[in-house]
Protein backbone atom coordinates (compact mmCIF):
# COMPACT_ATOMS: atom_id res chain seq x y z
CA UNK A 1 0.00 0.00 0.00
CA UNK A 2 1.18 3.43 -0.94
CA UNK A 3 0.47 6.39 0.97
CA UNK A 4 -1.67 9.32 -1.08
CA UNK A 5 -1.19 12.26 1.29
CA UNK A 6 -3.64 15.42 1.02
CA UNK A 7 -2.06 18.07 -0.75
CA UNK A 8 -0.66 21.09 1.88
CA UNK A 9 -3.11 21.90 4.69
CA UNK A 10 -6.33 21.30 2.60
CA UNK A 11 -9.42 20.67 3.84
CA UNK A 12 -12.06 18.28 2.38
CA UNK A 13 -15.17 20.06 3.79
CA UNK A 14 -17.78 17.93 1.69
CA UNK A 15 -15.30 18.40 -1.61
CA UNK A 16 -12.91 16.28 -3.25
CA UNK A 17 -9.56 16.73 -1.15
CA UNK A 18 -6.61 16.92 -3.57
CA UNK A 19 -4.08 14.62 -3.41
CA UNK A 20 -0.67 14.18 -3.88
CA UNK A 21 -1.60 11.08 -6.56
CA UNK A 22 -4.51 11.39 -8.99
CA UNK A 23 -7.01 8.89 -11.08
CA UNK A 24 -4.82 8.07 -14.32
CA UNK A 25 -1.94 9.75 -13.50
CA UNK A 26 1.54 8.00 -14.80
CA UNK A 27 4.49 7.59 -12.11
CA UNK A 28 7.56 6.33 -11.23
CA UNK A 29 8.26 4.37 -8.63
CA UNK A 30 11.54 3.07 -6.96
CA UNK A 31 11.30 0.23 -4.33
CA UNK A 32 14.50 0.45 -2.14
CA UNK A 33 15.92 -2.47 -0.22
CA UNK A 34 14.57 -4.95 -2.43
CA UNK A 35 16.90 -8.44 -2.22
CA UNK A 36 17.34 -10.21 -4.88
CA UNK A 37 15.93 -13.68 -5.25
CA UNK A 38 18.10 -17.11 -6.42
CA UNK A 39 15.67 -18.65 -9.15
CA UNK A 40 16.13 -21.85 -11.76
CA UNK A 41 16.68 -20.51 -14.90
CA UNK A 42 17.30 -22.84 -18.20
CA UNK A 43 17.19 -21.72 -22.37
CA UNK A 44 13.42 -20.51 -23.23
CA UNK A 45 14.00 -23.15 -26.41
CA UNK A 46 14.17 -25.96 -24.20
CA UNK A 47 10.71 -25.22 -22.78
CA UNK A 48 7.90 -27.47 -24.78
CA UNK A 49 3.97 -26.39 -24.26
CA UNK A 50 1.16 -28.73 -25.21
CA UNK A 51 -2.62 -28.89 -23.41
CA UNK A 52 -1.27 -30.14 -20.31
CA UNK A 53 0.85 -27.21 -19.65
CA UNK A 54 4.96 -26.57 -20.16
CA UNK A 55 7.36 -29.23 -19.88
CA UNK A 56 11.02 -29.80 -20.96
CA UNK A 57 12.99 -33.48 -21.33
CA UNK A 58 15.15 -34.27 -18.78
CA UNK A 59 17.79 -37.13 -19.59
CA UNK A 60 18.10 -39.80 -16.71
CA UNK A 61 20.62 -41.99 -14.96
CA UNK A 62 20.16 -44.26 -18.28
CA UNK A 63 20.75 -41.40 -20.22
CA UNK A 64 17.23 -41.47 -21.61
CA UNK A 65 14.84 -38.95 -22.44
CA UNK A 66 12.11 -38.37 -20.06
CA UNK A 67 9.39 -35.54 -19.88
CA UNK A 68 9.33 -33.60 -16.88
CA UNK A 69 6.00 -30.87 -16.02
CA UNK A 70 7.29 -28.21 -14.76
CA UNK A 71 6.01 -24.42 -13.87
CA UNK A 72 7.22 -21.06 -14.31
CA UNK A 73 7.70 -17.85 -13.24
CA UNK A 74 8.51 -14.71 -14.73
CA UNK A 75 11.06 -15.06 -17.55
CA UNK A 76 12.35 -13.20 -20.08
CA UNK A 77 12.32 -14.22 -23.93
CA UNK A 78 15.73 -16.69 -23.55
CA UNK A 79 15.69 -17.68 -19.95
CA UNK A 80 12.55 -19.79 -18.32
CA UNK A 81 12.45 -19.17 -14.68
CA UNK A 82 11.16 -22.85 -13.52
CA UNK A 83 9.50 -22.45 -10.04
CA UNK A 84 8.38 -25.89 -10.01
CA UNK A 85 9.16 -29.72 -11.06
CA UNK A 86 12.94 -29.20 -11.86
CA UNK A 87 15.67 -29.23 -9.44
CA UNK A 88 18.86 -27.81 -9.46
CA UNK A 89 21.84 -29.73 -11.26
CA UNK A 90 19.15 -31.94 -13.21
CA UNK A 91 20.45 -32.30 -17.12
CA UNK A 92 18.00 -30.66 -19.20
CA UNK A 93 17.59 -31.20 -23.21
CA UNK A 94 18.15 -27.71 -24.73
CA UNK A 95 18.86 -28.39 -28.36
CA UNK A 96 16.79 -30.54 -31.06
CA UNK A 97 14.01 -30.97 -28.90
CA UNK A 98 11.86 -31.75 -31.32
CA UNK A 99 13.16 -34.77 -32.24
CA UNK A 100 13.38 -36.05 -28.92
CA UNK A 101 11.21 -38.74 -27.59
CA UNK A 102 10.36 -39.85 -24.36
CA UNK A 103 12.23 -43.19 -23.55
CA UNK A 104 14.96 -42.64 -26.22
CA UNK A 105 18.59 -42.78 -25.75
CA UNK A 106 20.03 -39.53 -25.76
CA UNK A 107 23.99 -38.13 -25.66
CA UNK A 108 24.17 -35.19 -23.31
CA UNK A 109 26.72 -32.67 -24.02
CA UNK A 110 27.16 -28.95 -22.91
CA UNK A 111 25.00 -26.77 -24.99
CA UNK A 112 26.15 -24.63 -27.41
CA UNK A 113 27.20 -20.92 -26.24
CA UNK A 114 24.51 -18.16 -26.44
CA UNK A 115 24.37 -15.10 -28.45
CA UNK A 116 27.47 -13.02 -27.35
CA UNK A 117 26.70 -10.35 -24.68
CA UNK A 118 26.40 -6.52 -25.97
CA UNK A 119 30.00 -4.86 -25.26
CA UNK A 120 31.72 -7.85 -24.05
């Protein structure tokens, strides 16, 4: 909750009181002392939607392919934020997805670098 404090020392008297914020009015705000939060993040491509919901492959001790539901938070357009049904350190199928299928034998490998960073 923000505060809207009356404007100087006026008095509402059966009127509209004016306020410091108004109906429609554009601001900007800056939250202090915010911390920042440790979240799961894997490649937005690796993320697969159907009418169940999102879910990615995961490849298991057998190094085989297996689906895995999982939910997420807010992400940005190449990093899924997975708030739930992953867990940290779990291999993850990032690349050729679509030819994945569950079961299948896979060969896990690091995943190919991202798009260089802007000035670095």
């Amino acid at each position: 909750m923000i505060p809207n404090p009356l404007l100087g020392n006026t008095q509402s008297g059966g009127k509209l009181a004016l306020r410091e914020l108004t109906d429609g009015e554009f601001v900007t705000v800056l939250l202090e002392g915010v911390q920042p939060v440790a979240v799961l993040g894997i490649p937005r491509a690796a993320v697969l939607s159907d009418q169940q919901g999102d879910y990615v492959y995961v490849v298991d001790a057998q190094n085989r392919a297996q689906v895995r539901r999982i939910h997420l938070g807010q992400s940005t357009p190449s990093t899924a934020v997975v708030t739930a049904g992953l867990q940290e350190g779990e291999l993850v199928i990032s690349e050729g997805v679509q030819r994945v299928r569950p079961g299948e034998v896979v060969s896990p490998g690091p995943a190919s670098p991202g798009p260089a960073a802007p000035g670095g």
